[in-house]
C-alpha atoms as a PDB file:
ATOM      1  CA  UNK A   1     129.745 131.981  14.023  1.00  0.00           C
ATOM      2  CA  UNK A   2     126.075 130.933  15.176  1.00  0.00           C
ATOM      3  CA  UNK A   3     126.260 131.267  18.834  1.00  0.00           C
ATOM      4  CA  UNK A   4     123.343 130.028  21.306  1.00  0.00           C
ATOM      5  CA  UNK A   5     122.013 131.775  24.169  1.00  0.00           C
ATOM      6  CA  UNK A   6     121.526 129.262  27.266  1.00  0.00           C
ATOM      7  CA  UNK A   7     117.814 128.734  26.922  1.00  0.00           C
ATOM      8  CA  UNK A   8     118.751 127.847  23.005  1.00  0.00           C
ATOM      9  CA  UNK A   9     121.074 125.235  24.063  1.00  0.00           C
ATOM     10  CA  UNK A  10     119.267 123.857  26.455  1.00  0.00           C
ATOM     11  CA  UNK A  11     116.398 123.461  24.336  1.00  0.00           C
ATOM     12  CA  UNK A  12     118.463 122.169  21.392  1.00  0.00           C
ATOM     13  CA  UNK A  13     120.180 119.257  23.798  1.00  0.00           C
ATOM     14  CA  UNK A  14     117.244 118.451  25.808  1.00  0.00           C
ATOM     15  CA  UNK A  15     118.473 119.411  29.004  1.00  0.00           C
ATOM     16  CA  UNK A  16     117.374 122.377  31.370  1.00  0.00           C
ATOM     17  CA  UNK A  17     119.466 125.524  31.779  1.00  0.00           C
ATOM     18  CA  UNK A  18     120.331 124.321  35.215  1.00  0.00           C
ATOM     19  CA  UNK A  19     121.880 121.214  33.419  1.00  0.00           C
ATOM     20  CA  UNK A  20     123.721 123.273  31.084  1.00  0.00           C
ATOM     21  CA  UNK A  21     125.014 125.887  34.258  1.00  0.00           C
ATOM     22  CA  UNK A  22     126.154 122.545  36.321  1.00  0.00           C
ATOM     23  CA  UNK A  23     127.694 120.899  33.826  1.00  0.00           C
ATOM     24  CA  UNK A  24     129.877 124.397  33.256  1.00  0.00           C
ATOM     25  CA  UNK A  25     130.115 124.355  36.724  1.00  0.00           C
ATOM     26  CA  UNK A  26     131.633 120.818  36.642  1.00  0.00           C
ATOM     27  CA  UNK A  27     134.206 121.949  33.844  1.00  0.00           C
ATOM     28  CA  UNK A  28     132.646 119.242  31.527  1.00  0.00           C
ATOM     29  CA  UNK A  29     131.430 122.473  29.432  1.00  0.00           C
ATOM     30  CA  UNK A  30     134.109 125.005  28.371  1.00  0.00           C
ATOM     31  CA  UNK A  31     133.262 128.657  30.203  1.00  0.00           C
ATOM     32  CA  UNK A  32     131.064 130.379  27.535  1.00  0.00           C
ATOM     33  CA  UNK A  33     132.004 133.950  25.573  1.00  0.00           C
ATOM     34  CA  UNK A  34     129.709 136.236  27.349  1.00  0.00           C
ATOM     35  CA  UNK A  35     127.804 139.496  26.383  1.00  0.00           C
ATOM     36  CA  UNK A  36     128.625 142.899  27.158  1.00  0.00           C
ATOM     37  CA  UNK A  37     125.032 142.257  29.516  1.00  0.00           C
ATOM     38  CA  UNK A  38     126.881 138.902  30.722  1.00  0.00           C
ATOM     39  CA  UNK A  39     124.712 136.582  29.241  1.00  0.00           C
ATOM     40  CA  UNK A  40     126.057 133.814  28.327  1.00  0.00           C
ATOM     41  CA  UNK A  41     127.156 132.707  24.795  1.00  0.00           C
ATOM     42  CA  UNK A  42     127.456 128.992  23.383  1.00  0.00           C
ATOM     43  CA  UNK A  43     129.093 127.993  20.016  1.00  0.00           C
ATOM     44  CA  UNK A  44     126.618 125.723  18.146  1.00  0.00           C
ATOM     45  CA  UNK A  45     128.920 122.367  18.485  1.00  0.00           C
ATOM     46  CA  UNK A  46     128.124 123.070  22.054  1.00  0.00           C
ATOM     47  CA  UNK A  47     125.055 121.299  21.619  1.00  0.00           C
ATOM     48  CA  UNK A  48     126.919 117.577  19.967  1.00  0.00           C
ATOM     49  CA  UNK A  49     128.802 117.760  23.479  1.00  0.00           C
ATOM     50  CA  UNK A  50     125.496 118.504  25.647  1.00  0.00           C
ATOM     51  CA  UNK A  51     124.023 115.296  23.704  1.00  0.00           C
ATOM     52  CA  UNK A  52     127.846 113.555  24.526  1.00  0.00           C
ATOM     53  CA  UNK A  53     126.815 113.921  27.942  1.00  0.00           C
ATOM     54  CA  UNK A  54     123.758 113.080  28.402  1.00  0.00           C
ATOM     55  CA  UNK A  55     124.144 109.791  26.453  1.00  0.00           C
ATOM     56  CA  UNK A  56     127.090 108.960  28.220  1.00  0.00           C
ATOM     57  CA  UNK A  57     125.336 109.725  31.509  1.00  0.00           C
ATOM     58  CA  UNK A  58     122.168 107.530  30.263  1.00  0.00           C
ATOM     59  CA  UNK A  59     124.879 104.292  29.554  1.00  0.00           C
ATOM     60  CA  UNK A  60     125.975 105.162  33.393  1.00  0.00           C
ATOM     61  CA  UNK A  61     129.131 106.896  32.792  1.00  0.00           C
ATOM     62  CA  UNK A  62     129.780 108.789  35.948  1.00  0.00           C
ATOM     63  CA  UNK A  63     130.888 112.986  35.411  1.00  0.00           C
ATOM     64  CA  UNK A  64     134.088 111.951  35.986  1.00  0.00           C
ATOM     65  CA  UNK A  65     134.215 109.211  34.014  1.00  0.00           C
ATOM     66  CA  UNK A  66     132.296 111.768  31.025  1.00  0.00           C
ATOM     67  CA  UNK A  67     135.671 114.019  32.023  1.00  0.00           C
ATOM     68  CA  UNK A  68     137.910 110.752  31.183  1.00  0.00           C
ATOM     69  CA  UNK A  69     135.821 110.320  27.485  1.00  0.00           C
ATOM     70  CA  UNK A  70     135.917 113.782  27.092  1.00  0.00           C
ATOM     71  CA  UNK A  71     139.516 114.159  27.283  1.00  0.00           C
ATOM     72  CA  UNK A  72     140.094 110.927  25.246  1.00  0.00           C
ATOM     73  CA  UNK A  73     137.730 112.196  22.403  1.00  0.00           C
ATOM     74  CA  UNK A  74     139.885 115.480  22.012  1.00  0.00           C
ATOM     75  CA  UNK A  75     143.465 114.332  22.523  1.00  0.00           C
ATOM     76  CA  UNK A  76     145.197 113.884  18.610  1.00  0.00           C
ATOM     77  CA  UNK A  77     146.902 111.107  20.410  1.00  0.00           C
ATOM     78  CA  UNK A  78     144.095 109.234  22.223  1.00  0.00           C
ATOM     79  CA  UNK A  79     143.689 105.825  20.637  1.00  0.00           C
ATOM     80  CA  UNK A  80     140.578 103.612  20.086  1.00  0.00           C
ATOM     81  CA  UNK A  81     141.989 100.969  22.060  1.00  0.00           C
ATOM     82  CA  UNK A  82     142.184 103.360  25.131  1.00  0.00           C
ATOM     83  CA  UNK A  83     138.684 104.152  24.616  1.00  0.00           C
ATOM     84  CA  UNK A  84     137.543 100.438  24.363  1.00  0.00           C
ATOM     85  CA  UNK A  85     139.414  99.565  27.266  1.00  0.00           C
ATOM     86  CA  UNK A  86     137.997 102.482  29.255  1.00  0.00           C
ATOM     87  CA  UNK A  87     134.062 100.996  27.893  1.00  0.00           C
ATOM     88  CA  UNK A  88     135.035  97.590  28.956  1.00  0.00           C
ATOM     89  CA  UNK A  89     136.467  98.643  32.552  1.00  0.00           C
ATOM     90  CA  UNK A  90     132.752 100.088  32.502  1.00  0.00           C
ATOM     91  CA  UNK A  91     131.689  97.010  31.702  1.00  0.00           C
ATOM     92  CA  UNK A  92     133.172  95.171  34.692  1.00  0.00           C
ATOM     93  CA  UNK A  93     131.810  97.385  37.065  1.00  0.00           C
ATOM     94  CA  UNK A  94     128.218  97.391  35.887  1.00  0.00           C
ATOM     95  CA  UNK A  95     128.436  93.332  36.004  1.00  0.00           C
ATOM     96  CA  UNK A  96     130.202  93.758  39.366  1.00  0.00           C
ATOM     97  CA  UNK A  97     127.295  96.504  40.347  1.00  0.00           C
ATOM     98  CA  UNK A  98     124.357  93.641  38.834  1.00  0.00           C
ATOM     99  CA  UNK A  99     125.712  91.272  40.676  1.00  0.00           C
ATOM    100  CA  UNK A 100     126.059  93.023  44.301  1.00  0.00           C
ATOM    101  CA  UNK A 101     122.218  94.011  43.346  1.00  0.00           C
ATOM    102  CA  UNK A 102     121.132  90.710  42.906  1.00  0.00           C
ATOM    103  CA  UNK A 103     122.967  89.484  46.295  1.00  0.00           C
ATOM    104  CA  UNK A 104     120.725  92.260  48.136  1.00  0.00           C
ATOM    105  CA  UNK A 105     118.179  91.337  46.324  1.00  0.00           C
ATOM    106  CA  UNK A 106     117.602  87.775  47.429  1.00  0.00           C
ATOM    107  CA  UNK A 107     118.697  88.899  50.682  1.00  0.00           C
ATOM    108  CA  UNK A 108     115.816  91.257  50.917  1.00  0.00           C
ATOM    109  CA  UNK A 109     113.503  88.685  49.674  1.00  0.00           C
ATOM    110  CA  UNK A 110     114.371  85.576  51.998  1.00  0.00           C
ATOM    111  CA  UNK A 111     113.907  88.579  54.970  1.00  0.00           C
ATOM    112  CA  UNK A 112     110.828  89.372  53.757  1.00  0.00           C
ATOM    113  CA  UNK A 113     110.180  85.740  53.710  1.00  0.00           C
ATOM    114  CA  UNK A 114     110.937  85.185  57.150  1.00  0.00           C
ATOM    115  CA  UNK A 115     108.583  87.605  58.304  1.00  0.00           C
ATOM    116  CA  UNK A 116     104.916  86.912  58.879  1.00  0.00           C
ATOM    117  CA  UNK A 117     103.480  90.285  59.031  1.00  0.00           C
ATOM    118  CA  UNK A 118     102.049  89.957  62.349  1.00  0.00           C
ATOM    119  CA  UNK A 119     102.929  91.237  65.573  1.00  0.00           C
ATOM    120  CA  UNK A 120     105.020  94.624  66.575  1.00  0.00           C
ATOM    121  CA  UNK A 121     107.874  95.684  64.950  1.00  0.00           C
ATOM    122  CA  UNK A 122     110.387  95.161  67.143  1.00  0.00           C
ATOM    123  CA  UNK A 123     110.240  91.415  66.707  1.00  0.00           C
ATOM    124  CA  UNK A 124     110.469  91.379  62.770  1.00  0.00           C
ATOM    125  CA  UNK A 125     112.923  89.301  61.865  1.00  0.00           C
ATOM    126  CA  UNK A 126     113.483  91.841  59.401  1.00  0.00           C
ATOM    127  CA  UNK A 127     114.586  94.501  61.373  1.00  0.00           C
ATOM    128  CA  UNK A 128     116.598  91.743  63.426  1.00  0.00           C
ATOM    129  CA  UNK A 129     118.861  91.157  60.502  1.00  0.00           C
ATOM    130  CA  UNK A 130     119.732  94.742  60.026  1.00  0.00           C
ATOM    131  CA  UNK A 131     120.920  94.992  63.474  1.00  0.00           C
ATOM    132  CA  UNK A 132     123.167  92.803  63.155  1.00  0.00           C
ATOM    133  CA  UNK A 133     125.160  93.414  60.164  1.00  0.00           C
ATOM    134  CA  UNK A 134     123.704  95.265  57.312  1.00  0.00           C
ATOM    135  CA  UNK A 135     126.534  94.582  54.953  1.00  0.00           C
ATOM    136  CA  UNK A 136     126.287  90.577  55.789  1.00  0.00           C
ATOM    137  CA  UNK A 137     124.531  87.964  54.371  1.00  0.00           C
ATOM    138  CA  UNK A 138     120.933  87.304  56.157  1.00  0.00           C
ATOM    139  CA  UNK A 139     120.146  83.728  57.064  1.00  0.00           C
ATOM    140  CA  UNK A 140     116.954  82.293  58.932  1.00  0.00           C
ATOM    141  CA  UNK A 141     117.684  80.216  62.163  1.00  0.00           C
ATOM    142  CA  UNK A 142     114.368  78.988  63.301  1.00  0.00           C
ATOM    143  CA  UNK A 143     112.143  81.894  63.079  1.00  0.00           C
ATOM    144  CA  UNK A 144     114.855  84.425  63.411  1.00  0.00           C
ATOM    145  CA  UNK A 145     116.759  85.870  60.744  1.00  0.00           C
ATOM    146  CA  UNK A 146     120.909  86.548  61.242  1.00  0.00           C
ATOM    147  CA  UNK A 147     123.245  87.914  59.099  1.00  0.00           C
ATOM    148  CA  UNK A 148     126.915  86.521  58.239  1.00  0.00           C
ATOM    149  CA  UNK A 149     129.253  89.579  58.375  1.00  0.00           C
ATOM    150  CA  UNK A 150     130.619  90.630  55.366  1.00  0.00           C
ATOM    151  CA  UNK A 151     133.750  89.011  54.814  1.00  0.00           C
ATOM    152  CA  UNK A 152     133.095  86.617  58.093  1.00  0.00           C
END
């Protein structure tokens, strides 16, 4: 068997060796065969799950949700339908993220549209807004911004 020092690994997956020690850490890596020196010792399809990872992490797969793929990938009994419905749940929640980015986002911009840029600080409408709610929506009244609480 060709086994792979850390560095090795690392190197082979594109990832540091603090990547590699974290993501054993996280139990996302099995615990490595180690040396009579206790260096560590990596099986060569070490490196397939390393790239796993990182891809998955790239597509926004949380660690835990890497865990979930993980265990779906190496369970005989896992199906393909549990793994599309798992992607598509992703799915969901990266529209549902998008979507809660653009509603900051246009709240940020009418704020920053309300403010002139002149004067101190502590009458930016800006600021204003976030003192009253930060989790509402920001509307202008007059010169002033205020915010709708969340929910409200």
């Amino acid at each position: 068997m060709n086994l792979l020092t850390i560095g090795k690994l690392a190197a082979a997956a594109g990832v540091s060796t603090d990547t590699v020690r974290f993501y054993e850490r996280s139990g996302l890596l099995p615990p490595p065969a180690r040396t009579e020196a206790n260096y560590r010792l990596y099986p060569q399809q070490t490196v397939k799950r390393l790239k796993f990872i990182r891809r998955a992490k790239a597509l926004g797969f949380t660690l835990n949700e890497i865990r979930e793929l993980l265990a779906l990938r190496h369970d005989p009994d896992s199906t393909k339908a549990e793994v599309k419905s798992f992607t598509e749940n992703k799915i969901e929640d990266i529209r549902q993220r998008i979507a809660d980015l653009q509603r900051i986002l246009a709240t940020l911009e009418h704020l920053a549209g309300a403010c002139d840029g002149h004067g101190p600080a502590d009458d930016c409408p800006i600021l204003a807004a976030m003192d009253d709610d930060l989790r509402g929506e920001c509307q202008l009244a007059g010169h002033h911004a205020r915010c709708r609480p969340a929910g409200g």
